[in-house]
C-alpha atoms as a PDB file:
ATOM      1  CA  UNK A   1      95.320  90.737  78.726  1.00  0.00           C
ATOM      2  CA  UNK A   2      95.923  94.668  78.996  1.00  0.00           C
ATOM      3  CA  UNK A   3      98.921  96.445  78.433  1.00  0.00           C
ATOM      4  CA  UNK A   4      98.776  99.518  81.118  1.00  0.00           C
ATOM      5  CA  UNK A   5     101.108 102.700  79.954  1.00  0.00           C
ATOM      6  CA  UNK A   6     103.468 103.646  82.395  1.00  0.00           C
ATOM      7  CA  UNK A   7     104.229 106.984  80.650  1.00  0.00           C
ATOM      8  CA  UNK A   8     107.467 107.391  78.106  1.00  0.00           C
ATOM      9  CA  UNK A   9     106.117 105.104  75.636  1.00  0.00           C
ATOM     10  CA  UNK A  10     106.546 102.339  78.387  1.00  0.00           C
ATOM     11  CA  UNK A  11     103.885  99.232  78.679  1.00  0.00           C
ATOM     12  CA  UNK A  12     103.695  96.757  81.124  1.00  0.00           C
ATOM     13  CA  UNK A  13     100.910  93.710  81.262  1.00  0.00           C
ATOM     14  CA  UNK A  14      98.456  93.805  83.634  1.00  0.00           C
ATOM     15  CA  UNK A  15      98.465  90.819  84.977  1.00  0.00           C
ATOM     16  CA  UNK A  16     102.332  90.627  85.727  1.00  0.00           C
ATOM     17  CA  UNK A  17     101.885  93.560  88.507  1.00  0.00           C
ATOM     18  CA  UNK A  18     101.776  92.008  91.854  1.00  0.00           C
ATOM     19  CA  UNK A  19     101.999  95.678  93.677  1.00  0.00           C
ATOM     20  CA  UNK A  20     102.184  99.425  93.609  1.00  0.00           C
ATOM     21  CA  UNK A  21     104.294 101.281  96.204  1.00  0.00           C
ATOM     22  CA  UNK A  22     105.268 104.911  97.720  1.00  0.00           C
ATOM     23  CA  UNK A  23     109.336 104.720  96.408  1.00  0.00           C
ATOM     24  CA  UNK A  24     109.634 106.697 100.260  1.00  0.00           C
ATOM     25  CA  UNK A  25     109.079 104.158 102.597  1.00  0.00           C
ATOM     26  CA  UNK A  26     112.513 102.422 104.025  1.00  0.00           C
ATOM     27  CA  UNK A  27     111.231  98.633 102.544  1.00  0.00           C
ATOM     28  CA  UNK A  28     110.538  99.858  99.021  1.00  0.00           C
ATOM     29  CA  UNK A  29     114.121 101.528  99.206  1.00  0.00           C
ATOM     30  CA  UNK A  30     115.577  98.439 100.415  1.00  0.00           C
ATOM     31  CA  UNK A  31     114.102  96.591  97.533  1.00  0.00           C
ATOM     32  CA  UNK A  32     114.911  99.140  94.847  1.00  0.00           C
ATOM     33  CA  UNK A  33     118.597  98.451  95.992  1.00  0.00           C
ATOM     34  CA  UNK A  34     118.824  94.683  95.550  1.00  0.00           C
ATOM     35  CA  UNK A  35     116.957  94.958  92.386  1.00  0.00           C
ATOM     36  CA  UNK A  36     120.001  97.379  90.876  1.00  0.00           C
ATOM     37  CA  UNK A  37     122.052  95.078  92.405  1.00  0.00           C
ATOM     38  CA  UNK A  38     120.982  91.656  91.380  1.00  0.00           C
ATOM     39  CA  UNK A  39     120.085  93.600  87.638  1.00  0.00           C
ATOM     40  CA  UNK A  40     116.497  93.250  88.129  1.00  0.00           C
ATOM     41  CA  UNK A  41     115.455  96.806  87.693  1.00  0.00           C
ATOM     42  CA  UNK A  42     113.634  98.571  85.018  1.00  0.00           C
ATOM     43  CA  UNK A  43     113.717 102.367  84.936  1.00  0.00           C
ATOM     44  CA  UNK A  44     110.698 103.920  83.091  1.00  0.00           C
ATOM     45  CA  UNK A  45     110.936 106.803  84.762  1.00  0.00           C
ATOM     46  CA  UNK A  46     112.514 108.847  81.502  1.00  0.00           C
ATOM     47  CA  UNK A  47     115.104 110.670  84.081  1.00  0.00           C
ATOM     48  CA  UNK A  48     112.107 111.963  85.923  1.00  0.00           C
ATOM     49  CA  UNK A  49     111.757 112.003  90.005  1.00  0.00           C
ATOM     50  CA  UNK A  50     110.300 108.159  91.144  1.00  0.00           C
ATOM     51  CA  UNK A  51     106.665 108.187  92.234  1.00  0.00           C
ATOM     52  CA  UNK A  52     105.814 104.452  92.439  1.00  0.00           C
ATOM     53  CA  UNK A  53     107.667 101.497  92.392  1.00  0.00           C
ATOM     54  CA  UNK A  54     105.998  98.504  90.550  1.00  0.00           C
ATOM     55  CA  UNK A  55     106.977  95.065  91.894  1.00  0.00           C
ATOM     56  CA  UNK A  56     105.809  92.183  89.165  1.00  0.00           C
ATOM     57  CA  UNK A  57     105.643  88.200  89.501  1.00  0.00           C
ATOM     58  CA  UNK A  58     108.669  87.537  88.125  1.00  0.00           C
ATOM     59  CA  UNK A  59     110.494  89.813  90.442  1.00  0.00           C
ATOM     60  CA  UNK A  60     111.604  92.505  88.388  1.00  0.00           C
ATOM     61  CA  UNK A  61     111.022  96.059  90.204  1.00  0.00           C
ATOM     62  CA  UNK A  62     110.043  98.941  87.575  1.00  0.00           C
ATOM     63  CA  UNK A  63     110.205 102.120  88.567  1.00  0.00           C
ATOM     64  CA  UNK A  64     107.718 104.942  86.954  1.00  0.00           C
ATOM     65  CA  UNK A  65     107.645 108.295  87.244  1.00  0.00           C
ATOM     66  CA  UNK A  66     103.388 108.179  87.189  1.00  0.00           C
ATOM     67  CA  UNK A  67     101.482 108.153  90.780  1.00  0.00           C
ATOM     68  CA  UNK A  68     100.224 105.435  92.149  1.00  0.00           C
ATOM     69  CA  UNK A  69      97.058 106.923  91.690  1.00  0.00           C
ATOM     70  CA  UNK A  70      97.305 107.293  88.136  1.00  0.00           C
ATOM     71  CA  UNK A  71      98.539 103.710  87.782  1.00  0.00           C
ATOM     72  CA  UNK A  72      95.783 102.504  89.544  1.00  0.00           C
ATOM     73  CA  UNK A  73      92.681 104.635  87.213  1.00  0.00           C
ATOM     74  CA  UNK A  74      94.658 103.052  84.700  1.00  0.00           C
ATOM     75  CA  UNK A  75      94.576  99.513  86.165  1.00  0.00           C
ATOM     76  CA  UNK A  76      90.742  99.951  86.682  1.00  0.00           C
ATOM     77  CA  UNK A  77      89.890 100.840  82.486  1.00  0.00           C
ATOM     78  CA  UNK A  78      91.325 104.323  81.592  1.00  0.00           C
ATOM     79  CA  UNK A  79      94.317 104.519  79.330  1.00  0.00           C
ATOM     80  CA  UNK A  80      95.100 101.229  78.831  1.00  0.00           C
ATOM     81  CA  UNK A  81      95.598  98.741  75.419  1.00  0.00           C
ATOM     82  CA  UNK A  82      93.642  95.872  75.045  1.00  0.00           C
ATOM     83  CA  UNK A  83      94.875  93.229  72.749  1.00  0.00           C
ATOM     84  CA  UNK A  84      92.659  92.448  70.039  1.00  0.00           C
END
């Protein structure tokens, strides 16, 4: 279990992440809007410009304002929390 920092003091458990997307592709917009509307959304994007949306297992769609690149070093070791 590994908490992965999404910048801003924001965490989010490994294991919950189901996928990382481009926020600029017409799909990823699409879900973005039913997530605000259905109250799904989490913003960690600290008022900063979206570069990847985060879709999780329960549904939720958390928006951060790292690369998916980034994310993803962080995903494979760097950066990340391990409970102890």
């Amino acid at each position: 279990m590994r908490f992965i920092n999404l910048g801003f003091n924001n965490m989010i458990l490994d294991e919950r992440i189901v996928a990382i997307i481009s926020p600029e592709s017409a799909p990823a917009k699409r879900t973005v809007a039913e997530a605000k509307e259905s109250g799904r959304i989490i913003d960690c994007t600290g008022g900063r410009k979206t570069k990847c949306v985060i879709i999780t297992d329960s549904d939720h769609v958390v928006l951060s304002a790292l690369s998916a690149e980034a994310l993803s070093t962080r995903l494979n070791g760097e950066d990340s929390i391990e409970e102890r």
